[in-house]
Protein backbone atom coordinates (compact mmCIF):
# COMPACT_ATOMS: atom_id res chain seq x y z
CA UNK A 1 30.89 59.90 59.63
CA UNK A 2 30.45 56.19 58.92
CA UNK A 3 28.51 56.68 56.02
CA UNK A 4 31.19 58.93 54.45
CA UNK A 5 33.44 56.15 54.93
CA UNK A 6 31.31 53.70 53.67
CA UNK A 7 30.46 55.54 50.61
CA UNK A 8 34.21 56.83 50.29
CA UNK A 9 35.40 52.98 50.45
CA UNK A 10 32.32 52.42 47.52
CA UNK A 11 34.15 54.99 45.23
CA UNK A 12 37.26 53.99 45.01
CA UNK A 13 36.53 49.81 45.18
CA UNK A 14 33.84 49.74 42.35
CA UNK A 15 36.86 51.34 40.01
CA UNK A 16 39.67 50.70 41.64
CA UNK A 17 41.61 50.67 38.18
CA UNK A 18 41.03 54.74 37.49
CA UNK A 19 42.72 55.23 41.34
CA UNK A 20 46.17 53.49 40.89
CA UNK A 21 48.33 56.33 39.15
CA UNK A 22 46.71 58.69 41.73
CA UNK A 23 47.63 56.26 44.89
CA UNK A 24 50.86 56.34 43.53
CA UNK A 25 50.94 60.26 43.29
CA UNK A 26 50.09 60.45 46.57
CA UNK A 27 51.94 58.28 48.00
CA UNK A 28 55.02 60.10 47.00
CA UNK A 29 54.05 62.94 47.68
CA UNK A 30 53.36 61.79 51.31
CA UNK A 31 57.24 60.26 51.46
CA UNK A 32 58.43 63.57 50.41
CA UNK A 33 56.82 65.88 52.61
CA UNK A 34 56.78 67.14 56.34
CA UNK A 35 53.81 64.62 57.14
CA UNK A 36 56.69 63.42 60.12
CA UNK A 37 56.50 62.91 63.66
CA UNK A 38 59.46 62.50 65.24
CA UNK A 39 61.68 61.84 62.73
CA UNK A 40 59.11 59.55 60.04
CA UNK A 41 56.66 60.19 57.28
CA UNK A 42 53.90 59.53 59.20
CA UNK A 43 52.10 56.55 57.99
CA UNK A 44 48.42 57.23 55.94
CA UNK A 45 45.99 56.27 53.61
CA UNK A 46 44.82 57.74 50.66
CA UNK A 47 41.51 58.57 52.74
CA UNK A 48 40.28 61.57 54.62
CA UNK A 49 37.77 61.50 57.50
CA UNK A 50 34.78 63.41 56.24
CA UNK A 51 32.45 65.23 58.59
CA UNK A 52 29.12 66.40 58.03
CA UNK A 53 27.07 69.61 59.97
CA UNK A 54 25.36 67.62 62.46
CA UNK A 55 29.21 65.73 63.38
CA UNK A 56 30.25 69.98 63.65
CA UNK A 57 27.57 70.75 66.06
CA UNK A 58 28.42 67.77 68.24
CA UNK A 59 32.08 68.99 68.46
CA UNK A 60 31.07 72.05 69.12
CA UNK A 61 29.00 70.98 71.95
CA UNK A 62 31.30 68.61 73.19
CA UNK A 63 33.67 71.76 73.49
CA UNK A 64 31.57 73.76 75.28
CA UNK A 65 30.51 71.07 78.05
CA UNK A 66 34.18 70.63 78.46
CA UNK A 67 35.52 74.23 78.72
CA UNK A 68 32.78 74.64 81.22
CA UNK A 69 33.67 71.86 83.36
CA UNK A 70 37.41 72.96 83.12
CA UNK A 71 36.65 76.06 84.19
CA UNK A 72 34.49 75.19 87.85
CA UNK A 73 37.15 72.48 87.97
CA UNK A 74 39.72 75.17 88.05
CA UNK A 75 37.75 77.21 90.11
CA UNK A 76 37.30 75.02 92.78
CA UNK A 77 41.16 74.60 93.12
CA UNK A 78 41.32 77.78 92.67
CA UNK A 79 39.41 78.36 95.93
CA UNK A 80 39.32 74.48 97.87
CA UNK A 81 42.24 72.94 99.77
CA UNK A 82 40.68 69.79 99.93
CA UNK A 83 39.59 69.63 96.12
CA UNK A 84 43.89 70.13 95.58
CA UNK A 85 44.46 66.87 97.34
CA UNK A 86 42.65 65.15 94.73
CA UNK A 87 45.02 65.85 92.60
CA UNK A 88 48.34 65.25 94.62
CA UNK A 89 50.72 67.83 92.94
CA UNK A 90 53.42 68.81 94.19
CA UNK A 91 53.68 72.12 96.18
CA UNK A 92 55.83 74.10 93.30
CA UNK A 93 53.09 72.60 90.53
CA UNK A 94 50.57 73.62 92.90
CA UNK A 95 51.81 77.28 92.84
CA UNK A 96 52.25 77.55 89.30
CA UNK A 97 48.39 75.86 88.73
CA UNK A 98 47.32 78.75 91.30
CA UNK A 99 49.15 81.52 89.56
CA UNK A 100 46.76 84.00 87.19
CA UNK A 101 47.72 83.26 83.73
CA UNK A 102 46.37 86.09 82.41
CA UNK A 103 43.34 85.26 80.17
CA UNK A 104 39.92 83.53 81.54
CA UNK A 105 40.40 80.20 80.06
CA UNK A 106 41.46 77.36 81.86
CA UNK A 107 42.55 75.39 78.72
CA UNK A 108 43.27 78.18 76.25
CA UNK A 109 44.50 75.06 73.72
CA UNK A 110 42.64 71.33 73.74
CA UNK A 111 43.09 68.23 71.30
CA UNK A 112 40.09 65.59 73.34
CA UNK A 113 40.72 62.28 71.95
CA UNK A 114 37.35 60.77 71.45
CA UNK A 115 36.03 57.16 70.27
CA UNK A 116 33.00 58.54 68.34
CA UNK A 117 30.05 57.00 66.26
CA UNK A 118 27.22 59.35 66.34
CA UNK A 119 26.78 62.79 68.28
CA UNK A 120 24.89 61.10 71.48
CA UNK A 121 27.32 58.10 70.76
CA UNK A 122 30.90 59.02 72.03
CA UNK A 123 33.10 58.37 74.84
CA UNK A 124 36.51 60.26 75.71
CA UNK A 125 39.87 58.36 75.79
CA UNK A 126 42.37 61.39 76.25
CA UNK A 127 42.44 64.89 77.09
CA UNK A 128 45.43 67.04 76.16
CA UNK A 129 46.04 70.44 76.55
CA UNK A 130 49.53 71.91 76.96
CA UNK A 131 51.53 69.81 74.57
CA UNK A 132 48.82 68.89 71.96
CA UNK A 133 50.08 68.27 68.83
CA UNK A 134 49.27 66.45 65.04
CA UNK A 135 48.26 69.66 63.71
CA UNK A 136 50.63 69.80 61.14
CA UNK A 137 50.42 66.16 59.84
CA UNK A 138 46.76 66.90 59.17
CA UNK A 139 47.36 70.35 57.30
CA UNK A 140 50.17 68.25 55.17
CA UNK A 141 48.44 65.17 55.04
CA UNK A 142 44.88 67.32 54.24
CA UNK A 143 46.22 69.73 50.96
CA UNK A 144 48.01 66.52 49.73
CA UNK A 145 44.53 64.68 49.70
CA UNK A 146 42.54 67.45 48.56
CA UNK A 147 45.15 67.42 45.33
CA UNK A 148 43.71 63.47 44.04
CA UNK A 149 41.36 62.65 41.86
CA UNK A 150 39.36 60.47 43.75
CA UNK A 151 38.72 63.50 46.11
CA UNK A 152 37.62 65.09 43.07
CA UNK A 153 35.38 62.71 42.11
CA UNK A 154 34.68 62.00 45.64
CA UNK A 155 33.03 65.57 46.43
CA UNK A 156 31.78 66.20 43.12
CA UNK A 157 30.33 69.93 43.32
CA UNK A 158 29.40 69.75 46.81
CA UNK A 159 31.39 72.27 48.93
CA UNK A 160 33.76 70.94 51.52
CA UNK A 161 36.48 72.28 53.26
CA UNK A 162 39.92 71.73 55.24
CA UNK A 163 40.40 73.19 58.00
CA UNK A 164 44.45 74.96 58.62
CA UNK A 165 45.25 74.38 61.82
CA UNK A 166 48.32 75.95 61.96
CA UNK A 167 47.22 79.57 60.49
CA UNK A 168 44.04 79.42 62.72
CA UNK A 169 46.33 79.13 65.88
CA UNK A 170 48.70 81.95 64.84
CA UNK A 171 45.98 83.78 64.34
CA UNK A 172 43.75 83.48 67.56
CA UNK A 173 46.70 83.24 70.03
CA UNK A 174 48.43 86.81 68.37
CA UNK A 175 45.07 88.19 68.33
CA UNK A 176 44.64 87.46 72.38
CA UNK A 177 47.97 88.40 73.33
CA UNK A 178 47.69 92.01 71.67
CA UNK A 179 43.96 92.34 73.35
CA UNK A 180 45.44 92.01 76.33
CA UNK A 181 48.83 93.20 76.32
CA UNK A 182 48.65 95.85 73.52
CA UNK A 183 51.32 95.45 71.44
CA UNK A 184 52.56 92.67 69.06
CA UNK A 185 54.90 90.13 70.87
CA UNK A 186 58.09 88.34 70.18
CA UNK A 187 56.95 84.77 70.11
CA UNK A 188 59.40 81.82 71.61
CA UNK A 189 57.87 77.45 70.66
CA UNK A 190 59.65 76.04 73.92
CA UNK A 191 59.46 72.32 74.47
CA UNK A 192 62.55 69.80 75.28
CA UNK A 193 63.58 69.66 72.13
CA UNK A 194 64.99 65.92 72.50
CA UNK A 195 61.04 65.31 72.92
CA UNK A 196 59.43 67.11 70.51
CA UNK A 197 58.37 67.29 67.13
CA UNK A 198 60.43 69.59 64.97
CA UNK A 199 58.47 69.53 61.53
CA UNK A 200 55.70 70.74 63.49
CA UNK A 201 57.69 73.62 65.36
CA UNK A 202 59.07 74.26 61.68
CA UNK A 203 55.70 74.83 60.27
CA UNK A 204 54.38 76.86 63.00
CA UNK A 205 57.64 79.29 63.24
CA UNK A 206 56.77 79.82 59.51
CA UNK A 207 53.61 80.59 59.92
CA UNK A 208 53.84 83.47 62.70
CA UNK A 209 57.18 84.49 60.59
CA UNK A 210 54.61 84.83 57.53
CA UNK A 211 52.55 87.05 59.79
CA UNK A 212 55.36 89.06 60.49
CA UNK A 213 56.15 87.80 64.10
CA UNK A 214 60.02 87.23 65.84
CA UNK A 215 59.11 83.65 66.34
CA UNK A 216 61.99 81.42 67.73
CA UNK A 217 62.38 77.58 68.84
CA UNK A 218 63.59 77.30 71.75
CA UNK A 219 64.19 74.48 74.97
CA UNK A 220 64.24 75.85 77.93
CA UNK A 221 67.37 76.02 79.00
CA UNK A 222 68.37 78.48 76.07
CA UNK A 223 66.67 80.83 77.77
CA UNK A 224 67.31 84.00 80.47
CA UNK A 225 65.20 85.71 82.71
CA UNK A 226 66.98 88.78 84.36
CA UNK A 227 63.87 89.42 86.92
CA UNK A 228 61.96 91.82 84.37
CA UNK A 229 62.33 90.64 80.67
CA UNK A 230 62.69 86.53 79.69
CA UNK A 231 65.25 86.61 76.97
CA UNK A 232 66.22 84.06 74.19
CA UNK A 233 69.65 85.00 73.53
CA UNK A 234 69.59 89.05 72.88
CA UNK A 235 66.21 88.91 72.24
CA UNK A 236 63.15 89.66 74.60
CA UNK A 237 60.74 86.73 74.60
CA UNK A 238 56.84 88.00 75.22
CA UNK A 239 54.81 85.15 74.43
CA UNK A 240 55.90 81.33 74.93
CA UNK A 241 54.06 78.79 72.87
CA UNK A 242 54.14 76.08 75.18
CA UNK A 243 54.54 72.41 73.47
CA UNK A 244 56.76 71.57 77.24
CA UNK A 245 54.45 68.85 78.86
CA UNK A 246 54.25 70.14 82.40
CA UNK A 247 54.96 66.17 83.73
CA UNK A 248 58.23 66.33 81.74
CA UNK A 249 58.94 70.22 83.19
CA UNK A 250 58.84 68.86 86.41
CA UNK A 251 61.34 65.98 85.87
CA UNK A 252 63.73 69.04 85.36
CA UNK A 253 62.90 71.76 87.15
CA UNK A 254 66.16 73.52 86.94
CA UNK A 255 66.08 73.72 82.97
CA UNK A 256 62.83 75.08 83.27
CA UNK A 257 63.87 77.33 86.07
CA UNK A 258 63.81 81.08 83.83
CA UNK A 259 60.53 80.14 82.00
CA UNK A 260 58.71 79.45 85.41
CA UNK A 261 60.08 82.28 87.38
CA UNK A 262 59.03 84.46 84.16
CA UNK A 263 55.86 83.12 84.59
CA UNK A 264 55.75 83.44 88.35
CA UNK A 265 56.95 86.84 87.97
CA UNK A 266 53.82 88.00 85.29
CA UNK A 267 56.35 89.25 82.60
CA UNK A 268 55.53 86.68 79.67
CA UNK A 269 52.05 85.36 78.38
CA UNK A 270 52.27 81.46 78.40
CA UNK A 271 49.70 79.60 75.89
CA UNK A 272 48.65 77.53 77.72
CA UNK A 273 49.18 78.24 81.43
CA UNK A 274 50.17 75.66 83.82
CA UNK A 275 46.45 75.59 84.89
CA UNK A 276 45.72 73.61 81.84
CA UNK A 277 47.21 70.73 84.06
CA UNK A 278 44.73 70.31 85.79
CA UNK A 279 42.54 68.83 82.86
CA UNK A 280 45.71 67.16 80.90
CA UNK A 281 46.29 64.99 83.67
CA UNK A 282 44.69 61.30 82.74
CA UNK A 283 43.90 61.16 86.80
CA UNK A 284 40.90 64.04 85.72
CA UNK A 285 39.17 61.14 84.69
CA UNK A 286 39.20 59.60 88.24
CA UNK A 287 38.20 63.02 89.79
CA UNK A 288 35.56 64.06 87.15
CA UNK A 289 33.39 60.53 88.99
CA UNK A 290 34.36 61.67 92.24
CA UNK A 291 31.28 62.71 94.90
CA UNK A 292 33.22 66.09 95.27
CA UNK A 293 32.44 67.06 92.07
CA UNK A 294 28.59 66.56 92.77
CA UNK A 295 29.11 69.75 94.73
CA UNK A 296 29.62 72.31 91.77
CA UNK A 297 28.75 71.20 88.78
CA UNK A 298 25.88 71.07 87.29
CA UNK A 299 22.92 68.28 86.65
CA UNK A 300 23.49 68.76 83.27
CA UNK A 301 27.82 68.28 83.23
CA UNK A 302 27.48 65.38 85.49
CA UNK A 303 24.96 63.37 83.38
CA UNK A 304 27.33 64.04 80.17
CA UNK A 305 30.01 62.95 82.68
CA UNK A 306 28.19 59.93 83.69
CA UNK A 307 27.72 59.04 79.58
CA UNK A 308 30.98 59.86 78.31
CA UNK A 309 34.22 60.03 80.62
CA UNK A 310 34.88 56.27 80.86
CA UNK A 311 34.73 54.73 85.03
CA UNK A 312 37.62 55.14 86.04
CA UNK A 313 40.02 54.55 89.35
CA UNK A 314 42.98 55.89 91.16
CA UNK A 315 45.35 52.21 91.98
CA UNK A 316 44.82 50.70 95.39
CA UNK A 317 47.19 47.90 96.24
CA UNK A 318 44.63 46.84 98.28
CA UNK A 319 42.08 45.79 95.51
CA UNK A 320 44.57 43.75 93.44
CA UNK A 321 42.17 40.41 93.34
CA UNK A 322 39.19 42.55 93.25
CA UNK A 323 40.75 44.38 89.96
CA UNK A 324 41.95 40.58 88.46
CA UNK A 325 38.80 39.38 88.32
CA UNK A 326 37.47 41.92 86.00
CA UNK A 327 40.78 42.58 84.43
CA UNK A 328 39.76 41.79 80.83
CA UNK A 329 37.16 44.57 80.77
CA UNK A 330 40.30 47.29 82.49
CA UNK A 331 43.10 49.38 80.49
CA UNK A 332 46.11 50.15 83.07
CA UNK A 333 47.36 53.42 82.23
CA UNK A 334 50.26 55.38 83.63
CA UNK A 335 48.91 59.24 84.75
CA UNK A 336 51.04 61.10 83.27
CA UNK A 337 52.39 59.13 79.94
CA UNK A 338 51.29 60.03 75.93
CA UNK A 339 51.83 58.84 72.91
CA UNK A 340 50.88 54.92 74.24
CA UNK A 341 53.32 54.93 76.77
CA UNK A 342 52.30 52.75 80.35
CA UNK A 343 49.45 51.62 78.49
CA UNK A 344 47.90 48.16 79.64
CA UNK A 345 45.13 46.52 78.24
CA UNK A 346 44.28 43.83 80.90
CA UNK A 347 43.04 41.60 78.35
CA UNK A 348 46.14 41.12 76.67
CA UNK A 349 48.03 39.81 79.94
CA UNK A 350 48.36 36.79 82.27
CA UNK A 351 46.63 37.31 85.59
CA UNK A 352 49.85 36.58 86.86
CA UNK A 353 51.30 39.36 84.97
CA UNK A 354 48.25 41.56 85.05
CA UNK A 355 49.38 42.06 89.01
CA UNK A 356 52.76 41.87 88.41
CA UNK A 357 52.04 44.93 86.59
CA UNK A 358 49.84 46.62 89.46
CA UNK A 359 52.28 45.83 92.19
CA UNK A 360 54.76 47.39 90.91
CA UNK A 361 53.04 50.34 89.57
CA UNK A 362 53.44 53.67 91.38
CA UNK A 363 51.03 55.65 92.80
CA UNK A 364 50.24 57.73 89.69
CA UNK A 365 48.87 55.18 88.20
CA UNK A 366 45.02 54.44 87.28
CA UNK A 367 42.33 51.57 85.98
CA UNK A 368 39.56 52.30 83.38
CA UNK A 369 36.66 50.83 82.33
CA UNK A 370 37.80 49.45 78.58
CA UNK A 371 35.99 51.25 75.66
CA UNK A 372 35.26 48.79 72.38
CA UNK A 373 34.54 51.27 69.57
CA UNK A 374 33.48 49.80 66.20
CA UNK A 375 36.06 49.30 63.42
CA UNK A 376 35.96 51.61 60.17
CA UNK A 377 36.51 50.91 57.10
CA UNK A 378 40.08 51.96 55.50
CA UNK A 379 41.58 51.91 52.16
CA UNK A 380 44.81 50.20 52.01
CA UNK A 381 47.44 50.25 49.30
CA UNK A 382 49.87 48.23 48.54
CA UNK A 383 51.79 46.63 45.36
CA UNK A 384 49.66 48.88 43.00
CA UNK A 385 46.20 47.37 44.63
CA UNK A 386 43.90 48.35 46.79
CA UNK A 387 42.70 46.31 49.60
CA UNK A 388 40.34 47.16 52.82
CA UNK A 389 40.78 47.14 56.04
CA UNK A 390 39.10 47.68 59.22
CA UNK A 391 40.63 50.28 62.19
CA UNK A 392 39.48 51.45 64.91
CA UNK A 393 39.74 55.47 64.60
CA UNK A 394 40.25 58.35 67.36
CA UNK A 395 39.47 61.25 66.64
CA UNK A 396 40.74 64.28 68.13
CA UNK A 397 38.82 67.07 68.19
CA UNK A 398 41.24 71.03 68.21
CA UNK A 399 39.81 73.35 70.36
CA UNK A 400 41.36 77.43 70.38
CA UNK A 401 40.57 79.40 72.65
CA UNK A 402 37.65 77.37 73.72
CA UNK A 403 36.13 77.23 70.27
CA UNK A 404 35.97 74.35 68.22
CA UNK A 405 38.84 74.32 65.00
CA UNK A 406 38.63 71.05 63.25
CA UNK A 407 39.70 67.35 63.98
CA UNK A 408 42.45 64.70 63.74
CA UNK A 409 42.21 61.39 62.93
CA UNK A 410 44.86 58.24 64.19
CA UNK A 411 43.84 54.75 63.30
CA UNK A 412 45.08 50.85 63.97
CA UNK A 413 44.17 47.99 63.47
CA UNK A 414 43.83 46.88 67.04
CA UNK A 415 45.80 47.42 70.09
CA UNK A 416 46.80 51.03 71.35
CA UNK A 417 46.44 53.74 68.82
CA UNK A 418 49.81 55.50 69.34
CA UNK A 419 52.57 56.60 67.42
CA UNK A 420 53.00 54.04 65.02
CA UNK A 421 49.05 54.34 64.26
CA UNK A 422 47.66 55.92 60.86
CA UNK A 423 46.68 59.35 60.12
CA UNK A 424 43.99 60.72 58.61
CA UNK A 425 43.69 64.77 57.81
CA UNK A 426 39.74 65.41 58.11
CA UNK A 427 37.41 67.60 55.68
CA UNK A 428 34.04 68.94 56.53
CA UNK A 429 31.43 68.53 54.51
CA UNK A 430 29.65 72.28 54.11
CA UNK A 431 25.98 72.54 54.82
CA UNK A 432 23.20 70.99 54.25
CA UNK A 433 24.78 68.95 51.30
CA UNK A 434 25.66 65.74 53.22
CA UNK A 435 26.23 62.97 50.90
């Protein structure tokens, strides 16, 4: 993946003259498109991240160590009192965790936010499940990038491809939900719609409308459940996409209330069930290095645990001056935040502030080992010339029904890669022509 970047960087820098008009092109395309998360054209370069076979097979494996874990982890809630307490949920998220949704997988959707060099070389800085999202800033971002010339004269005749994101979902969740259920559903995108991002919604309503589906958009509290059908307005709801973040469901239960009593009662399918929770949460990475663990998983999970799921630690007020003294090589991070929120980098703060910060941090609140990935090279544009830059890259790797889908890319210069950060759509370099 670094070489592609190198070599990318190479191609447009040793002409940079034939690449203005199309920066230019692109760029306004970009500025006129539904590239936007919440509310902005994201911000990009004209760049993809490229991906070769062996990256592929390294996703893919990735994917399956994960799902596998997920599942014993659910399992053992599933079956362990004391495992539960690990987690500290509350008794009604408890229930809904417990609850059959329907389908074998624990985590029937997965973006895993990696820091990634090499396939033996990675280590894991987010998982989300229910509520992932960027899927349609990399299918914009992705066909506008495949349209430029120095694409063009980037891939020559090699074969490469981009990955839709968006029609592959449609696809596999419809395809599970009429396996199981035997007919073809009416499909409701429920999230607080205040939070979410409604370019994305858009594109997905689209494409199950293109496929012939009911599809609506919908928050929670615009819907009905009469004890035997969930309803959004006159219309019967089957299957709920679920973009809700189950930590911001349970901030308002009682807007939630007839999507989780549907649920409770088994009369909708829910992609993804409530059970996903139990690998979203950031405190997973505390439990995944806890001796309980030891107990089910296998020699194999906990050495890929040991290489790649960064140390990490539940707060105890009672180590404050024990955590100060190391605090340059700690990120504070808040359990349940996204998109950079409660974020801490240690090294960035007093020691004075640093546990300022910790005292008056709740309970949900945890310490990890900092990871210091290696900058990447990045095109920049500006005033009609091209300039590079280096930025540390994430890439988050789409996972549907347990099987790998393609990546996302968010870069920054330094700092927290969050919202305001760069993205990058991704294309895969097709066999055994790596450049």
């Amino acid at each position: 993946m670094r070489e592609y970047a190198k070599k990318y960087v190479e191609q447009i820098m040793s002409q940079p003259q034939d690449y203005v008009e199309d920066a230019r092109d692109f760029f306004q395309k970009v500025n006129r498109s539904r590239a936007i998360y919440h509310g902005k054209v994201v911000k990009t370069s004209m760049q993809a991240v490229f991906y070769g076979e062996k990256d592929r097979r390294a996703f893919e494996e990735v994917g399956k160590m994960m799902m596998s874990i997920g599942n014993k982890i659910a399992k053992e809630y599933e079956k362990n009192p004391e495992f539960r307490k690990l987690y500290g949920f509350s008794p009604l998220l408890e229930q809904l965790i417990l609850k059959d949704p329907g389908y074998s997988m624990t985590v029937p959707m997965a973006r895993y936010d990696i820091f990634y060099e090499e396939p033996e070389n990675f280590v894991f800085c987010e998982l989300n499940t229910d509520g992932s999202s960027a899927m349609n800033e990399d299918n914009v971002l992705g066909k506008l990038f495949i349209q430029t010339k120095v694409y063009r004269d980037f891939v020559g005749q090699n074969k490469t491809v981009h990955h839709d994101l968006i029609e592959e979902w449609v696809l596999k969740s419809t395809a599970l939900f009429e396996k199981l259920k035997g007919h073809r559903p009416n499909i409701a995108i429920v999230d607080f719609l205040e939070s979410g991002t409604s370019a994305e919604f858009e594109a997905f309503q689209e494409a199950y409308k293109r496929k012939g589906y009911f599809t609506v958009i919908a928050d929670p509290k615009e819907l009905d459940f009469d004890g035997e059908h969930l309803y959004y307005k006159d219309d019967v709801i089957h299957m709920v996409y679920r973009r809700l973040v189950t930590g911001e469901m349970m901030g308002d239960i009682k807007r939630a209330k007839p999507l989780i009593d549907a649920y409770l009662a088994d009369k909708i399918m829910l992609l993804g069930g409530f059970r996903s929770q139990l690998m979203h949460t950031k405190r997973i990475f505390a439990i995944l290095h806890h001796p309980f663990c030891r107990k089910f998983l296998s020699g194999e999970e906990l050495d890929f645990i040991e290489k790649h799921i960064p140390e990490t630690q539940i707060l105890d007020k009672t180590k404050l001056k024990e955590y100060s003294r190391k605090k340059d090589d700690l990120v504070i991070k808040a359990e349940d935040g996204y998109g950079g929120k409660g974020i801490f980098f240690g090294e960035d703060l007093s020691s004075e502030d640093f546990i300022r910060i910790l005292e008056d941090a709740s309970e949900h609140t945890l310490l990890q080992k900092r990871i210091r990935p290696k900058p990447m090279p990045v095109i920049n544009f500006r005033e009609n010339h091209f300039t590079v830059e280096p930025m540390i890259w994430i890439i988050g790797i789409f996972y549907y029904l347990e099987k790998f889908q393609g990546i996302y890319t968010r870069g920054a210069k330094e700092g927290i890669i969050a919202q305001d950060a760069y993205s990058l759509p991704h294309i895969e370099w097709m066999g055994g022509n790596e450049k």
